[in-house]
Protein backbone atom coordinates (compact mmCIF):
# COMPACT_ATOMS: atom_id res chain seq x y z
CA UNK A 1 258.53 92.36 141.18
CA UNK A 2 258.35 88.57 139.81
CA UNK A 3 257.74 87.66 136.12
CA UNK A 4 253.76 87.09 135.59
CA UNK A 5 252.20 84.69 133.41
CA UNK A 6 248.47 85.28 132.31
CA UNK A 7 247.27 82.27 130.42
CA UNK A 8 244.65 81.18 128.65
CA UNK A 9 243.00 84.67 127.54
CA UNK A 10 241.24 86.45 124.75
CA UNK A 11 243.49 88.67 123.82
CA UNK A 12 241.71 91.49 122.02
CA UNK A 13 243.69 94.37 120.39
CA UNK A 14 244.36 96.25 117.14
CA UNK A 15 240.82 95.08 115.88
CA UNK A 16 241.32 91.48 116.88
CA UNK A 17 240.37 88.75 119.29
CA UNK A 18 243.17 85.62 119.80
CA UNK A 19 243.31 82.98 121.94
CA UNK A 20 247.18 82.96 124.14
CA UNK A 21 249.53 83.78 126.60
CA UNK A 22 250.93 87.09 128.29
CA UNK A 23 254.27 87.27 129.99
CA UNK A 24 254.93 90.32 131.90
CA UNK A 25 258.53 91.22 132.76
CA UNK A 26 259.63 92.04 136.41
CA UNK A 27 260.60 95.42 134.57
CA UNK A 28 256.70 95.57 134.44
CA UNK A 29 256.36 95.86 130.59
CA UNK A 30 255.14 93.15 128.31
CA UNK A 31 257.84 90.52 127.70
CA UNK A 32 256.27 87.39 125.59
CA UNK A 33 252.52 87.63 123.76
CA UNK A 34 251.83 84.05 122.32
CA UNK A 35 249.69 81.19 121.26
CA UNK A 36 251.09 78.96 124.42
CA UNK A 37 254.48 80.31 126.56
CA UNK A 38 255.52 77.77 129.45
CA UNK A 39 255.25 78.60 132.94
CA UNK A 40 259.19 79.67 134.21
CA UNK A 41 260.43 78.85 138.05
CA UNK A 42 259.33 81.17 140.47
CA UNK A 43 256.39 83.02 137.69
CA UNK A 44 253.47 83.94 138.80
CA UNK A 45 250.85 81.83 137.05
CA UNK A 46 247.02 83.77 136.60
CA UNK A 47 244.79 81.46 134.79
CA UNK A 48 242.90 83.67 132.48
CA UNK A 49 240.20 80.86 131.76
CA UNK A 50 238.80 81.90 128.71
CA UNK A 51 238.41 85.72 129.52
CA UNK A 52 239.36 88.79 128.04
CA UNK A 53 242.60 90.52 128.56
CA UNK A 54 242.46 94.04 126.85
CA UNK A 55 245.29 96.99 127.23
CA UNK A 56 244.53 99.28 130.20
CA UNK A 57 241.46 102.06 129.61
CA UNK A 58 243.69 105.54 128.97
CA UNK A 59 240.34 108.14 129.50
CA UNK A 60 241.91 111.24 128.45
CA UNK A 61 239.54 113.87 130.01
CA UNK A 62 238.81 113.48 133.96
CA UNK A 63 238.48 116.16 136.46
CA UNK A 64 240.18 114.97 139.79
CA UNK A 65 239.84 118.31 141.52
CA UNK A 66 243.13 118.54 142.90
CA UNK A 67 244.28 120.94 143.96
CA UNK A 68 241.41 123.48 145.53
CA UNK A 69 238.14 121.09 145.84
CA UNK A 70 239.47 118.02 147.91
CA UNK A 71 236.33 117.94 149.54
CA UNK A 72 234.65 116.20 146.74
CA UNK A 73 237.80 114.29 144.90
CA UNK A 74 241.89 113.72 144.89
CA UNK A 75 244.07 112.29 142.73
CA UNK A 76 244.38 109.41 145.02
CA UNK A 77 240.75 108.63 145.21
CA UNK A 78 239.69 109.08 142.02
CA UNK A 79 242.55 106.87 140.61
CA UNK A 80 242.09 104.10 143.03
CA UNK A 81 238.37 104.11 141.58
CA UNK A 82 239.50 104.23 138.17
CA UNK A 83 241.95 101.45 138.77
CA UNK A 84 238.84 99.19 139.93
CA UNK A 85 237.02 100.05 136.73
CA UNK A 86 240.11 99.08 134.68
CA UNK A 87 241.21 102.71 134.07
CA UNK A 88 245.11 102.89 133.69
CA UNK A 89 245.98 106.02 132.62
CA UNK A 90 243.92 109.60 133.52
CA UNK A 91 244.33 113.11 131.33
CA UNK A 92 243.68 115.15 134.46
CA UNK A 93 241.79 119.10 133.29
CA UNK A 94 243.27 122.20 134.27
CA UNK A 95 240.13 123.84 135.51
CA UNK A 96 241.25 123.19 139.35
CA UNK A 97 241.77 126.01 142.36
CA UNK A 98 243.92 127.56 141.28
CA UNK A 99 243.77 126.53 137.07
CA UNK A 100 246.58 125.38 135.72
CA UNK A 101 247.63 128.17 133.64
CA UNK A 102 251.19 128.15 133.64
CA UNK A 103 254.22 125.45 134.00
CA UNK A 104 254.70 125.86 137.66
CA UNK A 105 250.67 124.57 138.13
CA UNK A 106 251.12 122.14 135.68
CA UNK A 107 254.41 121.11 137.58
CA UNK A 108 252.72 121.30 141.21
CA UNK A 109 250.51 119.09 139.64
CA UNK A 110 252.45 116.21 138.57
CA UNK A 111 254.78 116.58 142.35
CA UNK A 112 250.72 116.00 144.17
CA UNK A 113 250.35 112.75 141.93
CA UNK A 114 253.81 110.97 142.32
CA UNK A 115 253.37 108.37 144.56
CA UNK A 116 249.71 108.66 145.05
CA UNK A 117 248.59 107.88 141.95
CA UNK A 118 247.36 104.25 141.15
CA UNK A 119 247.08 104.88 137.92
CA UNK A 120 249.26 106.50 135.38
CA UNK A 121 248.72 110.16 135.11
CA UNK A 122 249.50 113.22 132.74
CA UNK A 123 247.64 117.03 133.06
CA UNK A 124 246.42 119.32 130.98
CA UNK A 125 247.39 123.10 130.04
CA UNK A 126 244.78 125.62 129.94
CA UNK A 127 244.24 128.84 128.33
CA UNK A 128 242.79 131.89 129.62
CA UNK A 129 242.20 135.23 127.97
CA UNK A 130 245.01 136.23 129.62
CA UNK A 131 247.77 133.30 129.42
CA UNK A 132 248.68 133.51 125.42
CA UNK A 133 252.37 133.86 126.51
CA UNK A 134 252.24 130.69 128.83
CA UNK A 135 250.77 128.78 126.14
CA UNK A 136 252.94 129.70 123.32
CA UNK A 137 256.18 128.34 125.91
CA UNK A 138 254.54 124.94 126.35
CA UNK A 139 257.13 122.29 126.23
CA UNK A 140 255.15 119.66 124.34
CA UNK A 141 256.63 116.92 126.57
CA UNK A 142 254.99 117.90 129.92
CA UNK A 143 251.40 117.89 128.64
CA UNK A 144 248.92 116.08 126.09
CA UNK A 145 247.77 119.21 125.25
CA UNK A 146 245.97 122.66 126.18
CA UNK A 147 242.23 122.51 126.79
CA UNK A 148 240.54 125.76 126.06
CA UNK A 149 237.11 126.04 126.93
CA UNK A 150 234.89 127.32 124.55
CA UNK A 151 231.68 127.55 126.51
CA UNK A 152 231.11 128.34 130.24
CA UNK A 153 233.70 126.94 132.88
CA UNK A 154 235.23 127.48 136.67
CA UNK A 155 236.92 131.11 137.27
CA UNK A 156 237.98 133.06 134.25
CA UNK A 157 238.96 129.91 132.08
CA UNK A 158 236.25 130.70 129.42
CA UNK A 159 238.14 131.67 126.30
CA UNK A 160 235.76 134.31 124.78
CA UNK A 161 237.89 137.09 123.29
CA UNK A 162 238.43 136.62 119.06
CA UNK A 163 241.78 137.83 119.18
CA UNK A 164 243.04 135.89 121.71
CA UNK A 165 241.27 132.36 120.47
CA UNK A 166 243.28 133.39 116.87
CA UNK A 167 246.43 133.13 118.50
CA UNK A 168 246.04 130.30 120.74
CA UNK A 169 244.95 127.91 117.66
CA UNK A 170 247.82 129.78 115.79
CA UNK A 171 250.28 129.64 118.31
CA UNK A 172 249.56 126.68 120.73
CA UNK A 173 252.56 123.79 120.22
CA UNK A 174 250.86 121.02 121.43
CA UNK A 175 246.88 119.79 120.56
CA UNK A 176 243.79 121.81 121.22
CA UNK A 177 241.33 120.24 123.11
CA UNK A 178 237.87 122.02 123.00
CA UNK A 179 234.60 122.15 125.32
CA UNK A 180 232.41 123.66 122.63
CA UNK A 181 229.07 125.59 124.17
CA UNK A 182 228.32 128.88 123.53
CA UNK A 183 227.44 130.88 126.77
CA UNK A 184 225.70 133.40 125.02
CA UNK A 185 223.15 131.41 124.00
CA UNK A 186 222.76 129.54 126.89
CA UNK A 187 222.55 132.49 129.12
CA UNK A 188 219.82 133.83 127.31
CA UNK A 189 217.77 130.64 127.40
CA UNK A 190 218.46 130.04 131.45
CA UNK A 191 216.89 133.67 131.63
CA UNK A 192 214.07 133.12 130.10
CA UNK A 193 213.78 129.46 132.48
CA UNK A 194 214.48 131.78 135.94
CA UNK A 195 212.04 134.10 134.75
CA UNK A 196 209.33 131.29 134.65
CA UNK A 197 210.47 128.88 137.60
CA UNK A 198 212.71 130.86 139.38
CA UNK A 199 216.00 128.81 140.87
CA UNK A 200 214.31 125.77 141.15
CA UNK A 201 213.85 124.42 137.34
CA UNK A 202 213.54 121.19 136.80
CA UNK A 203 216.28 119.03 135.99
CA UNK A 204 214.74 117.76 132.44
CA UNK A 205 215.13 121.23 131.16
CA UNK A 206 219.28 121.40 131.47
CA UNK A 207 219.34 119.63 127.85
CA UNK A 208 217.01 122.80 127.10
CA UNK A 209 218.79 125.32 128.37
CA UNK A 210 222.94 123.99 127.88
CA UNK A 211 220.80 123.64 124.34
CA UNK A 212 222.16 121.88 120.61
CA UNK A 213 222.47 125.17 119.29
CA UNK A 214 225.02 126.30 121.74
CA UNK A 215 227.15 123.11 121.28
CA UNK A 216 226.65 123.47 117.31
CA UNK A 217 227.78 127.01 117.06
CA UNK A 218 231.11 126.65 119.53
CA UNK A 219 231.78 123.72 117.69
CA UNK A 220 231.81 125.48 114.17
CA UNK A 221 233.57 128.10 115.67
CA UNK A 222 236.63 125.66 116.75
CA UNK A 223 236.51 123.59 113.66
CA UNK A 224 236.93 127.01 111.31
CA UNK A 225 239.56 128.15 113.49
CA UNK A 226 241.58 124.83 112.92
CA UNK A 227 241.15 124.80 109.50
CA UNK A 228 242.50 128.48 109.44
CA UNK A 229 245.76 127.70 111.21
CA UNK A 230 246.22 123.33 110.17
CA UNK A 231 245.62 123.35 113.99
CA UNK A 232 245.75 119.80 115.82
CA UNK A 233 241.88 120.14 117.24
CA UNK A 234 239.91 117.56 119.05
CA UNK A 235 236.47 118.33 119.92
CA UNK A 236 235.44 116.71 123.89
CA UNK A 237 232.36 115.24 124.53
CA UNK A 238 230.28 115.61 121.64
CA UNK A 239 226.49 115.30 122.76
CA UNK A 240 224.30 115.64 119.37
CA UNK A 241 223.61 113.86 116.70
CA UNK A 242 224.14 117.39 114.81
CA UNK A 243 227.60 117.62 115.40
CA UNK A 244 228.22 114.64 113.93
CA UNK A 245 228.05 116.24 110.05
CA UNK A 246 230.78 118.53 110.96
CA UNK A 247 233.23 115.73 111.18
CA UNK A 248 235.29 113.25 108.99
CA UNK A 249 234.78 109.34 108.88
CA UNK A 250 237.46 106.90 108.61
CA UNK A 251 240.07 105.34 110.98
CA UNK A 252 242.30 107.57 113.03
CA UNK A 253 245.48 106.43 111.53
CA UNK A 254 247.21 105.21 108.44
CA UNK A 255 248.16 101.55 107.84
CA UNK A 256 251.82 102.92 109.30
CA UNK A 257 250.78 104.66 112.10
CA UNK A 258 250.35 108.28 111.33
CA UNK A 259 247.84 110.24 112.09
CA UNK A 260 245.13 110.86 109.22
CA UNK A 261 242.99 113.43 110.91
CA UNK A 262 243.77 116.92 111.89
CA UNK A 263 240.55 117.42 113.46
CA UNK A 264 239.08 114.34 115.94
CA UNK A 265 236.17 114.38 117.83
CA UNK A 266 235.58 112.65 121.30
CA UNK A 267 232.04 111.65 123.00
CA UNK A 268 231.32 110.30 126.62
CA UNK A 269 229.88 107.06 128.75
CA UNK A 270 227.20 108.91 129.64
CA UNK A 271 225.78 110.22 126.33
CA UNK A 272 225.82 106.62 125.04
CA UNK A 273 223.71 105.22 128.87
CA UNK A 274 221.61 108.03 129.50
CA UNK A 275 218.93 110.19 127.86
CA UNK A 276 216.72 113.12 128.51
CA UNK A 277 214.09 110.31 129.98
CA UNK A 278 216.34 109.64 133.08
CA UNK A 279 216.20 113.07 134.10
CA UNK A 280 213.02 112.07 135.70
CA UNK A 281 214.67 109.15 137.64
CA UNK A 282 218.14 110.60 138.54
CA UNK A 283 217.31 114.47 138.12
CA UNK A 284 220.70 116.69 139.34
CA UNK A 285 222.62 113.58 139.40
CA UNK A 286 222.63 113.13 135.51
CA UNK A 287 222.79 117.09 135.33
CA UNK A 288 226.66 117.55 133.23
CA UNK A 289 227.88 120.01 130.45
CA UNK A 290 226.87 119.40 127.51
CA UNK A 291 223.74 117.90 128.87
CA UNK A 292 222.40 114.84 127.82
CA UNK A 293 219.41 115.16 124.99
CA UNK A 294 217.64 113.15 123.59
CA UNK A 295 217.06 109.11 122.81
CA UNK A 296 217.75 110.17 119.29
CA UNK A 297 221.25 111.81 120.19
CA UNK A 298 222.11 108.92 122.03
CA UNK A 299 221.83 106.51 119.14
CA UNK A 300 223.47 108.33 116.52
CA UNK A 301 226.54 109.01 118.82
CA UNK A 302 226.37 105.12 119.33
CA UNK A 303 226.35 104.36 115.80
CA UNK A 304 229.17 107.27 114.95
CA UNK A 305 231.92 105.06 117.13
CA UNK A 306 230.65 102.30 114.99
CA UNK A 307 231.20 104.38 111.89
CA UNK A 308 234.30 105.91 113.25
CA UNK A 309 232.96 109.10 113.26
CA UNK A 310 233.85 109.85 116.45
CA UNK A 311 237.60 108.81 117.29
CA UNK A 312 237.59 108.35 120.80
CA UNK A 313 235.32 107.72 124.05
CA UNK A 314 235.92 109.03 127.87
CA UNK A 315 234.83 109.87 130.80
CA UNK A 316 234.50 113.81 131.81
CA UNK A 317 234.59 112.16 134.79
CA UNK A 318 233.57 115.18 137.30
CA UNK A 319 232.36 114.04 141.08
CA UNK A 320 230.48 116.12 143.52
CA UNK A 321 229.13 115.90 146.77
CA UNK A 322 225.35 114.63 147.31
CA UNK A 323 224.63 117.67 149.14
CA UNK A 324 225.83 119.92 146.24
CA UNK A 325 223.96 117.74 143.70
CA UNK A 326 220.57 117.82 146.28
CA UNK A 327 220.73 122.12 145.58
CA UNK A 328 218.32 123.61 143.08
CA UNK A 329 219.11 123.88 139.97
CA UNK A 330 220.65 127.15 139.43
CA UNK A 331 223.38 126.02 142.01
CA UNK A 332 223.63 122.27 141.23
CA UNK A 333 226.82 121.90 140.05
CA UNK A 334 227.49 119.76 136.34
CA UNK A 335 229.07 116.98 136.10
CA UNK A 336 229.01 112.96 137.31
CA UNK A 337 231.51 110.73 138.58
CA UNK A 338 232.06 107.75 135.85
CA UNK A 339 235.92 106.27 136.31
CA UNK A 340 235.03 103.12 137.81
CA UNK A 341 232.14 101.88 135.60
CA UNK A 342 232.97 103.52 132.14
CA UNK A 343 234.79 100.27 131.15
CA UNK A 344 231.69 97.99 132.09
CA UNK A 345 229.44 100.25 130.57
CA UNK A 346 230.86 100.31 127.35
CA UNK A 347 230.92 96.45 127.49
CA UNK A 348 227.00 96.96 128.02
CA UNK A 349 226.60 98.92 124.29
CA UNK A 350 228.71 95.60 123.18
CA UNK A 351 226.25 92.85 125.05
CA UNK A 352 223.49 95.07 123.24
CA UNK A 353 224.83 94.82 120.19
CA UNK A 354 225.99 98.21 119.07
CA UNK A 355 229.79 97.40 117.97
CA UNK A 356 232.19 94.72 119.28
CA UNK A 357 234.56 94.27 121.23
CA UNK A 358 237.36 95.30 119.21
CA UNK A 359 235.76 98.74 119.10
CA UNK A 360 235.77 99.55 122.63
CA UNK A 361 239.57 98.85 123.01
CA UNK A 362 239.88 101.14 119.59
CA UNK A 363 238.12 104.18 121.66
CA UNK A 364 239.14 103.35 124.92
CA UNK A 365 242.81 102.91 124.64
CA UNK A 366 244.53 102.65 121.26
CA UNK A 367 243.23 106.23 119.83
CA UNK A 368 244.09 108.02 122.70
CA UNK A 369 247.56 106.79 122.83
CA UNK A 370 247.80 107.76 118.90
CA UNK A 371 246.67 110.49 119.21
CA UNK A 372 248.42 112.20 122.62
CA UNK A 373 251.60 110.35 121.28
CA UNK A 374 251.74 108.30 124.46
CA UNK A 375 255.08 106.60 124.18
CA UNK A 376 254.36 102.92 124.93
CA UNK A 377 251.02 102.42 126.32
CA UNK A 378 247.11 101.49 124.82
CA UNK A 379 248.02 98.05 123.25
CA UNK A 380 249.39 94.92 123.99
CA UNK A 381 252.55 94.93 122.41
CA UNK A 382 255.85 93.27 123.82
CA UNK A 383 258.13 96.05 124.78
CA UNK A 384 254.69 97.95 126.01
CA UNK A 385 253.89 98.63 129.64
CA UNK A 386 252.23 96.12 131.10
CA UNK A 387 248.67 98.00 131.43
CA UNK A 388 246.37 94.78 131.63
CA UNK A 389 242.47 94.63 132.27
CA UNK A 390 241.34 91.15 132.62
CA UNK A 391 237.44 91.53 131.93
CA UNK A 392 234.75 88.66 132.82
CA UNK A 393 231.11 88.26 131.85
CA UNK A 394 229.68 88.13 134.53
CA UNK A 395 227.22 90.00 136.23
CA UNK A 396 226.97 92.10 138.76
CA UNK A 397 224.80 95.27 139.96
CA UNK A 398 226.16 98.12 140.92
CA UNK A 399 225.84 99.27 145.11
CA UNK A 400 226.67 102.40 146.49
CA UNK A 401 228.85 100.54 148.87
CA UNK A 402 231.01 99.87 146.30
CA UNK A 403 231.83 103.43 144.99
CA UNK A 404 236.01 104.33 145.70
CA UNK A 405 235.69 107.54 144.11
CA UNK A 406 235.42 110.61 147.77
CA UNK A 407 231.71 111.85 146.46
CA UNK A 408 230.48 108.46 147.16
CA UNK A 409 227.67 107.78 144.66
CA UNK A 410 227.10 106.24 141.20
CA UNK A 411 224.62 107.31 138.88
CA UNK A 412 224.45 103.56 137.91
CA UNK A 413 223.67 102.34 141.47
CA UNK A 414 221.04 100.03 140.63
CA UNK A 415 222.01 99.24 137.20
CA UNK A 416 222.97 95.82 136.26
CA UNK A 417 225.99 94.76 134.26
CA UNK A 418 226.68 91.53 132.39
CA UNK A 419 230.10 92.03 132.75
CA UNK A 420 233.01 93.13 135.82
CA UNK A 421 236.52 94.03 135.83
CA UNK A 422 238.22 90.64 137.12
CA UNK A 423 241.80 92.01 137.57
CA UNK A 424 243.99 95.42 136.37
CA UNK A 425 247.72 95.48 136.33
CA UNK A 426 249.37 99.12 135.99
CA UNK A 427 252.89 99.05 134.93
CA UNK A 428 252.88 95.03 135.81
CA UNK A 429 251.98 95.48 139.01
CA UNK A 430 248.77 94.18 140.48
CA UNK A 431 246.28 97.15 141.50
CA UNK A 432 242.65 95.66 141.49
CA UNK A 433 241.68 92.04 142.31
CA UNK A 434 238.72 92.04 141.51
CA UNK A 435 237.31 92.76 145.30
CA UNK A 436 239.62 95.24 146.42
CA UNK A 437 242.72 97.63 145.71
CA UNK A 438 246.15 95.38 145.83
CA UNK A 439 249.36 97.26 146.72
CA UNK A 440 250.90 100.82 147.06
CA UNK A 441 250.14 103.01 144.28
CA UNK A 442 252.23 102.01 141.30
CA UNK A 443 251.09 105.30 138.34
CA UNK A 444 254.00 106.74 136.60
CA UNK A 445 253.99 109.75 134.98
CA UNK A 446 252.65 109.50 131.08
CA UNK A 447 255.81 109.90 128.56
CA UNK A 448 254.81 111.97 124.72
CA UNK A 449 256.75 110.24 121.89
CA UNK A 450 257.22 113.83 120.24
C-alpha cells in the first residue's frame, strides 16, 4: 500500500472544524495531520476540495445475523453496506443461531469475519440465565462487553431471573450493555391488542404495545442494579423522552481522558428520523424494539445528544427479508436495516439545525472508542488507524437499487439527503468510492486498550 495524501479538507474532530492536510502511512495509520504537508514521489494525491474528512463511524450495536440467519444478512454484506455509509468499525450482538454464550461462539465468530469483513469488527458476549460461569471467565480483551437483554429477545437470551441478573452486574469483568423492556408488561398489553384485532394489529399500535412503561421500568431496574455493584452500565437505544431523567449530563470524559460516567446511555438513527406518524407510511418496515413513539420522544432524544445526555448514537442495525416484514403483525419480525445511511442521516439532524457537526463525530465515533477502550481508532490522531470518511454536501435520494445490505430495502428509499459519503478508507485502504466498493475486504479485528 502507497502513502496517501488527502488535501484540502475540513478536518472535524475532538469538537473542532480545521482547514489541512492528512497523510496516511503505507502502514495504513495516520502519519502527518497539518495546515499544508507537500505532496511526496509516488503519494497518492485525493483532493479533498473543501469537504469534510471525519474519523470512521464505530456503531457499536449491529445485528449481522451470522451465524444461523444468512438468509437475511452476513458479516460480509452488512459490512460492505456499512462501509458505503462510512461505517468503519461494527459491535456485532450475540443474539445469533446459536447465541454467543460462551468463548468458543464468540471465537467462531471472529474466525467467520477475518477476511470478509470490510470493516473492522469486534462481538459481543451474552448472558443467559444459565451462562453466569461463562461470563464471570470473560477475558476482557476478546469483547467490548456482555449484552444482557433485559426485555424480550431470540431463544432463551432474556435475562429474567433476580438472582442471576445480581451476579452478572456483580460479577461481569467487562461493561454491561442493556436492552431495557419489560416483557411482562408488554405481554399483557399485546393480549389485550390480540384479543381485539386478532394477529393482524396495526402497525401504529407497536409503540402501544412495546409501551414507555416497559422501557421505563427495565431501565430503572438496570440503573439500580449498577449503582448496587459500581457496575460499568450502558443503557442501548433509549426511545423516550422519560428515560432521559434517569441519566447524568455532562461530557463522557475528563479533560485527560478518563471516563466520568459509570452509567452511559445510547439512542438510535431511527428514533431521531422517524415517529409514530410514519407508521402509517412505512407500517412493519419501521416496526423495531423499543418502538418508535411519539414526535415528542423524538425531539427530546434530539436535544439530549445536544445536551449530552445521551453519550452515544448507533444503529441496532437489524435487516430482514420483505417477505418476513409483509407478515402480520404478531409474526413481523423487529428491527430495520440502517448501516449504510446512519452517517447521512445524522448529517440531516445537522442541515436541520439540531447540533453541529462536531457533535455527530462526538456520538458517532469518539465516545464509543472511550468508552469500549478501543485502542487507536474514533479520531484523527497521527499514530491512529487510518479510518477516514470523506463526507460531501451534496444531495442525493435514496433508491432501492442502491441498498448493499442481503434484505435489500431501505426504510429511507425515497428520502432525500443533502449530503453523501464521497469516499471511506478502513485501515488506509480505500473501501468505498463513492459509487462502488474498492478492493478486497481490508477489517481487522478491534484491539481493547485494557
Amino acid at each position: 500500500m502507497t502513502q496517501t495524501l488527502i488535501r484540502n479538507a475540513r478536518l472535524v474532530n475532538e469538537g473542532r472544524i480545521v482547514e489541512g492536510d492528512l497523510r496516511i502511512d503505507a502502514d495504513g495509520r495516520i502519519a502527518a495531520i497539518a495546515g499544508e504537508l507537500s505532496a511526496r514521489q509516488g503519494e497518492h494525491v485525493v483532493e479533498a476540495g473543501g469537504r469534510w474528512l471525519l474519523p470512521g463511524m464505530i456503531d457499536d450495536q449491529v445485528h449481522f445475523r451470522e451465524p444461523g440467519l444468512e438468509h437475511k444478512a452476513d458479516i460480509a454484506s452488512e459490512s460492505a453496506a456499512a462501509v458505503a455509509g462510512g461505517l468503519t468499525s461494527f459491535m456485532d450482538m450475540p443474539n445469533t443461531s446459536p447465541p454467543t454464550l460462551n468463548a468458543g461462539a464468540l471465537q467462531d465468530k471472529y474466525d467467520r469475519a477475518a477476511g470478509r469483513a470490510r470493516a473492522n469488527y469486534a462481538f459481543y458476549m451474552g448472558a443467559s440465565n444459565d451462562n453466569l460461569d461463562h461470563v464471570r471467565r470473560i477475558d476482557p480483551l476478546t469483547t467490548p462487553g456482555v449484552k444482557v437483554f433485559m426485555g424480550a429477545s431470540t431463544g432463551n437470551m432474556l435475562v429474567d431471573d433476580p438472582d442471576t441478573l445480581d451476579g452478572i452486574f456483580r460479577e461481569t469483568p467487562v461493561p454491561i450493555i442493556t436492552h431495557c423492556e419489560d416483557t411482562p408488561t408488554i405481554d399483557a398489553i399485546q393480549r389485550e391488542y390480540v384479543a381485539k384485532y386478532g394477529d393482524d394489529i396495526p402497525a401504529q399500535c407497536h409503540p402501544d404495545i412495546r409501551s414507555r412503561e416497559a422501557c421505563i421500568k427495565s431501565t430503572r431496574l438496570a440503573l439500580a442494579l449498577a449503582r448496587r455493584h459500581d457496575t460499568r452500565l450502558h443503557v442501548l437505544h433509549i426511545s423516550t423522552a422519560d428515560e432521559l431523567a434517569l441519566f447524568e449530563a455532562g461530557p463522557l470524559v475528563d479533560a485527560d481522558g478518563r471516563l466520568r460516567k459509570r452509567i452511559t446511555a445510547e439512542t438510535c438513527i431511527h428514533f431521531l428520523r422517524f415517529e409514530r406518524a410514519d407508521y402509517a407510511r412505512l407500517g412493519h418496515l419501521i416496526k423495531c424494539n423499543p418502538a418508535i413513539k411519539d414526535a415528542s420522544d423524538r425531539s427530546a432524544l434530539l436535544a439530549a445528544l445536544a445536551d449530552d445526555v445521551i453519550d452515544v448514537l448507533a444503529t441496532d442495525h437489524a435487516p430482514h427479508t420483505l417477505a418476513e416484514k409483509h407478515n402480520p403483525y404478531t409474526r413481523a419480525p423487529s428491527g430495520l436495516p440502517l448501516v449504510q445511511f446512519a452517517l447521512v442521516a445524522a448529517l440531516e439532524c445537522v442541515h436541520e439545525g439540531h447540533f453541529d457537526i462536531t457533535r455527530v463525530v462526538q456520538k458517532f465515533a469518539h465516545a464509543p472508542a472511550q468508552l469500549f477502550d478501543v485502542a487507536g481508532r474514533g479520531f484523527l490522531r497521527e499514530g491512529y488507524f487510518a479510518d477516514l470518511v470523506l463526507v460531501e454536501d451534496a444531495p442525493f435520494t435514496v433508491q432501492r437499487g442502491q441498498v448493499l445490505s442481503k434484505c435489500g430495502w431501505s426504510p429511507f428509499e425515497g428520502t432525500t439527503f443533502r449530503s453523501r459519503i464521497a469516499s471511506t478508507w478502513v485501515n488506509g485502504r480505500l473501501a468505498w468510492d463513492g459509487t462502488q466498493l474498492v478492493g478486497e475486504p481490508a477489517g481487522q479485528r478491534l484491539a481493547f486498550a485494557r
